[in-house]
N, C-alpha and C. Protein backbone atom coordinates (compact mmCIF):
# COMPACT_ATOMS: atom_id res chain seq x y z
N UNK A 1 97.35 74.34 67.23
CA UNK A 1 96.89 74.62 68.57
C UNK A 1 97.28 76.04 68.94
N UNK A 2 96.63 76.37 69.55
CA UNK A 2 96.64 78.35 69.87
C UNK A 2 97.38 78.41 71.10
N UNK A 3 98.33 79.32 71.10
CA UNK A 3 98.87 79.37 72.59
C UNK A 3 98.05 80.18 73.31
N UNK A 4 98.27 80.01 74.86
CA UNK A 4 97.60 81.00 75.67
C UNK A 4 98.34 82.39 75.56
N UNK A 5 97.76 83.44 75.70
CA UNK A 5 98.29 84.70 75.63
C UNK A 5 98.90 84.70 77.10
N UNK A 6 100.55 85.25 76.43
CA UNK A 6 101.64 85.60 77.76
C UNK A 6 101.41 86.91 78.25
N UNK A 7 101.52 87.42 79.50
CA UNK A 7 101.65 88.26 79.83
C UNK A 7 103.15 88.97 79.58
N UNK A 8 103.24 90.07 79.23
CA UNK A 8 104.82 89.91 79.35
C UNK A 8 105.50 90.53 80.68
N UNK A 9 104.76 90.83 81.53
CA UNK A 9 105.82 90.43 83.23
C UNK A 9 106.18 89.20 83.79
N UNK A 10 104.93 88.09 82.95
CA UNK A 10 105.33 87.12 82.88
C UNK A 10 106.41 86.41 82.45
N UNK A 11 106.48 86.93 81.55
CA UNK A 11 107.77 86.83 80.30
C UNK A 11 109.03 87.46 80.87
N UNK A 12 109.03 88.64 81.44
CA UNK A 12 110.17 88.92 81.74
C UNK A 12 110.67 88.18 83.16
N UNK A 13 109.46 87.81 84.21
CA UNK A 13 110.17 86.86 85.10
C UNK A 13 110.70 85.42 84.88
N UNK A 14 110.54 85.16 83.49
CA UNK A 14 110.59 83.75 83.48
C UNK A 14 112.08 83.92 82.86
N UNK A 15 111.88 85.12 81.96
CA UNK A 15 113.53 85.64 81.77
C UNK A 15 114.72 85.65 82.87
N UNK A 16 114.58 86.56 83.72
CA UNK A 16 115.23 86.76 85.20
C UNK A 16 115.58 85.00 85.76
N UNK A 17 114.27 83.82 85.41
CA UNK A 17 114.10 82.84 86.26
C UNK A 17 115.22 82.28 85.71
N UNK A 18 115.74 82.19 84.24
CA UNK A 18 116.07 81.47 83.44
C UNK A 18 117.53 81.55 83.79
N UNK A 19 117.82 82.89 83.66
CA UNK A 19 119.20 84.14 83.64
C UNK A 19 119.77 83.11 84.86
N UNK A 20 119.10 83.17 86.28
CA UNK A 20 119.26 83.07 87.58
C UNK A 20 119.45 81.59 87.68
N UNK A 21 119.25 80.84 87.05
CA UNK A 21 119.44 79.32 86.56
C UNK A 21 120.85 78.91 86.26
N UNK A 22 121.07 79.83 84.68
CA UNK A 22 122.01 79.51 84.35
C UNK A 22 123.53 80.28 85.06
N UNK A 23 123.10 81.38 85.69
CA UNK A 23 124.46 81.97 86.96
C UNK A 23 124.20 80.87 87.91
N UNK A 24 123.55 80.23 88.29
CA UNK A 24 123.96 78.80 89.44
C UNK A 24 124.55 78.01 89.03
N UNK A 25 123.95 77.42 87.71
CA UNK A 25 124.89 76.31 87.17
C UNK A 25 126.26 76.72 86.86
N UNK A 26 126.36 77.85 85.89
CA UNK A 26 127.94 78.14 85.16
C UNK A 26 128.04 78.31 86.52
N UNK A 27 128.06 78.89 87.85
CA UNK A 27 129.56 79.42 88.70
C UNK A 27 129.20 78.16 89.66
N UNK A 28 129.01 77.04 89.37
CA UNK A 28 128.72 76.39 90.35
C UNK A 28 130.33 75.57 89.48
N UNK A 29 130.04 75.04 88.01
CA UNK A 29 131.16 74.43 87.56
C UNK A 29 132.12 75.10 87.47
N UNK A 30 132.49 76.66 87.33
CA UNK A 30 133.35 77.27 87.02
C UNK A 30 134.61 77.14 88.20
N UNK A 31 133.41 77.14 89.23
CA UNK A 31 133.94 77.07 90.85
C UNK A 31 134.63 75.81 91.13
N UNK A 32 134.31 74.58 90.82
CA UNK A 32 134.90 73.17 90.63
C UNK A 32 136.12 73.24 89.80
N UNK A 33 135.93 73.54 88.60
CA UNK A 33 136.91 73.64 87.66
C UNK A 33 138.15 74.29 88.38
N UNK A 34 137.64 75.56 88.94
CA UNK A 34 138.86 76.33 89.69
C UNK A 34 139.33 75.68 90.39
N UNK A 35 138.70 75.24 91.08
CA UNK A 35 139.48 74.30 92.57
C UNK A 35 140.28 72.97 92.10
N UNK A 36 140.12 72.23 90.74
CA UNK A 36 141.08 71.12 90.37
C UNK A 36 142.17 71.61 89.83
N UNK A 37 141.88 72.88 89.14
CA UNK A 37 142.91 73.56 88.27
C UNK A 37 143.65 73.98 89.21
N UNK A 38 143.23 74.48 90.59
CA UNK A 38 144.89 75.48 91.61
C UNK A 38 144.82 73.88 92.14
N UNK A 39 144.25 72.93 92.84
CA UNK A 39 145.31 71.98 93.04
C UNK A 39 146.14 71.06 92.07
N UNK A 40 145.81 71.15 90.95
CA UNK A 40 146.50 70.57 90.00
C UNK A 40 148.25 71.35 89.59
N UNK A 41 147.68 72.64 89.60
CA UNK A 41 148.94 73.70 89.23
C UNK A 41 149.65 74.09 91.07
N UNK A 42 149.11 73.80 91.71
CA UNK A 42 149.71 74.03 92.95
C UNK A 42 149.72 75.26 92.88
N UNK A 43 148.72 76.08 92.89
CA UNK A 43 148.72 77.51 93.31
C UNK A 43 148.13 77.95 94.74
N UNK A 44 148.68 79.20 95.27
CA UNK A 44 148.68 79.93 96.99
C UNK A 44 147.02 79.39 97.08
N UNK A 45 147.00 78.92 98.48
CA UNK A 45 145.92 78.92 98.98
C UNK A 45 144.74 80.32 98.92
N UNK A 46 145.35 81.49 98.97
CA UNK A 46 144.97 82.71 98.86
C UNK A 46 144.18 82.89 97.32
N UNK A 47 144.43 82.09 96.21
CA UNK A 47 143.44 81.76 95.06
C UNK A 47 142.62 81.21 95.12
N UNK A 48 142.58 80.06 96.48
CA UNK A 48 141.18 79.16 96.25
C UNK A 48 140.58 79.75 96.80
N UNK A 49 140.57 81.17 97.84
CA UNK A 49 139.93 81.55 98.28
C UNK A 49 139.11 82.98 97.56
N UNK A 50 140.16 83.60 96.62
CA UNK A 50 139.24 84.37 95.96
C UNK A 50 138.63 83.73 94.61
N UNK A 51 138.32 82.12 94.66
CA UNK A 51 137.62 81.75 93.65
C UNK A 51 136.31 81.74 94.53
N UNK A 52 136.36 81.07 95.96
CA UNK A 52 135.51 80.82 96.94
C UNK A 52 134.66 81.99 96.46
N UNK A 53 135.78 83.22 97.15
CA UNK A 53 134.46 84.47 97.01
C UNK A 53 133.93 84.77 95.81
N UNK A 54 134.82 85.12 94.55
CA UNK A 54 133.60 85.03 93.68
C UNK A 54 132.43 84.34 93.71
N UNK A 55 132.76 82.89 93.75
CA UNK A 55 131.31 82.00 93.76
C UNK A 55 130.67 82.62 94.93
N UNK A 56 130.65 82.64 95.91
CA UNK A 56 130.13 83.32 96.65
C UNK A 56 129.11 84.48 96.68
N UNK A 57 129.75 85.48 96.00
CA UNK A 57 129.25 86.79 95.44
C UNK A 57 128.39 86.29 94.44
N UNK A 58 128.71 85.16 93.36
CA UNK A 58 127.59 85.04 92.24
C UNK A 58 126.24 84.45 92.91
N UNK A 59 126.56 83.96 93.73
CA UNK A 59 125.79 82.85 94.74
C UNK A 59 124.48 83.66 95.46
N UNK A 60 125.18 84.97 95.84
CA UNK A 60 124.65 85.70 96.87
C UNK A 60 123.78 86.67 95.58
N UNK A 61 124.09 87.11 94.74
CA UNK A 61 123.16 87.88 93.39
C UNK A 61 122.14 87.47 93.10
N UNK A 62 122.73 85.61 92.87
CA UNK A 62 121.48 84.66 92.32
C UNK A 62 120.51 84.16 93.91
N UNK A 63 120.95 84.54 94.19
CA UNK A 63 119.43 85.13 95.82
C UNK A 63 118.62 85.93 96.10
N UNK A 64 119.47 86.78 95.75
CA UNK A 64 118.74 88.20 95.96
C UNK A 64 117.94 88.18 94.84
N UNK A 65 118.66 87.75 93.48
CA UNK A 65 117.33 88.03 92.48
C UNK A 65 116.16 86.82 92.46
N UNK A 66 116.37 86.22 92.70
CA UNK A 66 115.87 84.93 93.24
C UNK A 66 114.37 85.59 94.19
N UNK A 67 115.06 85.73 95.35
CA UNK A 67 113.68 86.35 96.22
C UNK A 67 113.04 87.94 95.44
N UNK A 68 113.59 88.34 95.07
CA UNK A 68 113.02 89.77 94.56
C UNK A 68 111.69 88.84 92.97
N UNK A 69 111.98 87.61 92.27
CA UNK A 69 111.32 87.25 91.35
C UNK A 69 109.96 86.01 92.32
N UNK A 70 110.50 85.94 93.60
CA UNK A 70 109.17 85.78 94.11
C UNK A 70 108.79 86.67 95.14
N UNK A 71 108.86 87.57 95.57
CA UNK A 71 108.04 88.78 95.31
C UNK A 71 107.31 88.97 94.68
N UNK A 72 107.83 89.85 93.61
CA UNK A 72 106.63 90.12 92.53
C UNK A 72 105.63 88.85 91.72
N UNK A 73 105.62 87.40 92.33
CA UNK A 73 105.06 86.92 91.89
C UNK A 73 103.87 86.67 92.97
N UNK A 74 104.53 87.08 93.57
CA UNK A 74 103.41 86.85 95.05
C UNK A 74 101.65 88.22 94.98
């Protein structure tokens, strides 16, 4: 069976789509993980919070690229 011919902006958004997938999932568990690990080890509240912000910051990337890949699909 013949594939349809890809465009490759196609290709590269589905890249970006993919990328932007897997930064939600990994910092979504990474972010869990952190939070059993400082209450487990009893570490400063001041760690759960710069795990917060990282996730946060990854959170806020995978948005921005997020709307910028529908954009250009629009």
């Amino acid at each position: 069976m013949k594939q349809p011919d890809r465009n490759p902006d196609d290709m590269a958004l589905a890249k970006q789509a993919r990328l932007v997938a897997f930064v939600i999932a990994g910092t979504m568990l990474l972010w869990m993980a952190a939070q059993w690990l400082g209450g487990e080890l009893g570490l400063e509240a001041r760690y759960a919070f710069l795990f917060d912000f990282a996730a946060l910051a990854a959170f806020f990337w995978a948005l921005v690229v997020t709307y910028q890949i529908w954009r250009k699909r629009r």
